[in-house]
C-alpha atoms as a PDB file:
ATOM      1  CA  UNK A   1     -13.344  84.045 -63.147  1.00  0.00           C
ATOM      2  CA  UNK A   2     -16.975  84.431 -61.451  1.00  0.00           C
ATOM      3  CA  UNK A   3     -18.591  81.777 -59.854  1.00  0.00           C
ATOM      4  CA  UNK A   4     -21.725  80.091 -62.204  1.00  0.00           C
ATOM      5  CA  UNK A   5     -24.961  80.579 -60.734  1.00  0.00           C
ATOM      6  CA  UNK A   6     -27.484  78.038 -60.945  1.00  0.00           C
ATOM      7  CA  UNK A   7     -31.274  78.219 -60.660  1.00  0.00           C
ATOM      8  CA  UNK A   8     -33.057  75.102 -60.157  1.00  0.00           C
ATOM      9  CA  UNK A   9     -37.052  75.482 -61.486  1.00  0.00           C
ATOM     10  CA  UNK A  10     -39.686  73.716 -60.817  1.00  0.00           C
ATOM     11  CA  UNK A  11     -42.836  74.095 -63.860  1.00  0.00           C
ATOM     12  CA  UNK A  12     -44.923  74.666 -60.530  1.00  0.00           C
ATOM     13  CA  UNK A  13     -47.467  72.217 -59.074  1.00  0.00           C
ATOM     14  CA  UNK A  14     -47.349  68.779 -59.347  1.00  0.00           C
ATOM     15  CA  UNK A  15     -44.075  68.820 -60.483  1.00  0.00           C
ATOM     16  CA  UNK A  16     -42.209  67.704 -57.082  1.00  0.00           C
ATOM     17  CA  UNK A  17     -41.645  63.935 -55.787  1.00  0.00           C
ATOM     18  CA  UNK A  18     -40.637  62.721 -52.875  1.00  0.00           C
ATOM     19  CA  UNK A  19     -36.447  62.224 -53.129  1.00  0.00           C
ATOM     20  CA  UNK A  20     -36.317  65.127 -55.604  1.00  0.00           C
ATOM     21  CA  UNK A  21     -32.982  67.291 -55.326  1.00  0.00           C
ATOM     22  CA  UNK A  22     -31.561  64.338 -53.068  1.00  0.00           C
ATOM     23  CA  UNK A  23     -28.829  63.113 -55.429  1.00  0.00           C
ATOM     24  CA  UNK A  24     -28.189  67.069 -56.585  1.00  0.00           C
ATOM     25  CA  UNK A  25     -27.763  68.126 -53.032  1.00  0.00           C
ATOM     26  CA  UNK A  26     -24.792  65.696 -52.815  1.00  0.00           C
ATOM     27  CA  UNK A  27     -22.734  68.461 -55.211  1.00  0.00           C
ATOM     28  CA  UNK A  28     -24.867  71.487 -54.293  1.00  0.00           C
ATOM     29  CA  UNK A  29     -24.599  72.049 -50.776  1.00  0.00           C
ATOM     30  CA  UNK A  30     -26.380  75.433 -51.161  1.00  0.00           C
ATOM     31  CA  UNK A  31     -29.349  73.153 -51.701  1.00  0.00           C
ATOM     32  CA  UNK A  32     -29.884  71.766 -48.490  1.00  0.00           C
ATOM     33  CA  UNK A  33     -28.584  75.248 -46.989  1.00  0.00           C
ATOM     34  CA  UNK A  34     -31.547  76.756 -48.804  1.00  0.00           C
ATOM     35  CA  UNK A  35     -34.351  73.985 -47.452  1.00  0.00           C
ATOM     36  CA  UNK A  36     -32.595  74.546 -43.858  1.00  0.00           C
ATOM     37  CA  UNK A  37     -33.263  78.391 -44.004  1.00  0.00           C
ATOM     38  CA  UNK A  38     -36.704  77.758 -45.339  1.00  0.00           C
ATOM     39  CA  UNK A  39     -37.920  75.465 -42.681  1.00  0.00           C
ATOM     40  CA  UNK A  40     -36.541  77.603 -39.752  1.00  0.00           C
ATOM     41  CA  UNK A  41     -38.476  80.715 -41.813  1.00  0.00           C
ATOM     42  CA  UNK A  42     -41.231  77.864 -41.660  1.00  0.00           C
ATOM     43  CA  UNK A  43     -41.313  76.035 -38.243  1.00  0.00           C
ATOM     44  CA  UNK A  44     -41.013  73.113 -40.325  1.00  0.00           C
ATOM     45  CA  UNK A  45     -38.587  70.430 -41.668  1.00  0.00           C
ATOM     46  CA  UNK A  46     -39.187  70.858 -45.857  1.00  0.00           C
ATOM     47  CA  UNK A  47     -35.651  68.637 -46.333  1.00  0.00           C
ATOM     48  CA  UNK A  48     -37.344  65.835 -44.491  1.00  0.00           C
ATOM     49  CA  UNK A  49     -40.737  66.328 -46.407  1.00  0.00           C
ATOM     50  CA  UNK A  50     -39.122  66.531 -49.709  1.00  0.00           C
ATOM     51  CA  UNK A  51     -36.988  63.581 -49.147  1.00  0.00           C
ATOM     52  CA  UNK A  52     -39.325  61.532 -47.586  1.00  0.00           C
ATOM     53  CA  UNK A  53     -42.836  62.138 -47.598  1.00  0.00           C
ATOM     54  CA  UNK A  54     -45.395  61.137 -47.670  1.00  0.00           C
ATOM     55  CA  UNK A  55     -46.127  62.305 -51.045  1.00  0.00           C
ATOM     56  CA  UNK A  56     -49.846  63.249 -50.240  1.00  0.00           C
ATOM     57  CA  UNK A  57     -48.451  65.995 -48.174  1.00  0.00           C
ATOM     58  CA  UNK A  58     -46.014  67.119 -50.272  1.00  0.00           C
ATOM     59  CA  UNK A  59     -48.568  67.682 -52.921  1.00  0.00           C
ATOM     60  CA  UNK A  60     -50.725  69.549 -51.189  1.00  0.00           C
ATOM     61  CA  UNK A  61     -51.264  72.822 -52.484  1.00  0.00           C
ATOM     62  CA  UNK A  62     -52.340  74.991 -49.633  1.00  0.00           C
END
C-alpha cells in the first residue's frame, strides 16, 4: 500500500492567518519541513511569521 499524498491549498490572498497550519503541523511533520526549506531558500523565518505575526506582514502581498 502507497503512502496518501496530501496537498494543503490555500484560495490565494487573504486567505492566511496568523497560527494557520499550527495544530496540522502537530501530525504533518512534512509541514514544518516544508516552511524550514522555504525560509533557508528565503533568508527568512516563514514558520515564525505564519505562527506569529504580526498579521500586517503576513498579508502583505509583495
Amino acid at each position: 500500500m502507497s503512502a496518501a499524498k496530501i496537498a494543503i491549498v490555500f484560495p490565494g490572498q487573504g486567505s492566511q492567518a496568523v497560527g494557520m497550519l499550527g495544530d496540522l503541523s502537530v501530525s504533518y511533520s512534512q509541514i514544518k519541513e516544508t516552511f524550514d526549506e522555504a525560509s533557508a531558500a528565503l533568508g527568512r523565518d516563514l514558520w515564525a511569521l505564519a505562527q506569529n505575526g504580526p498579521a500586517e506582514e503576513l498579508n502583505k502581498t509583495q
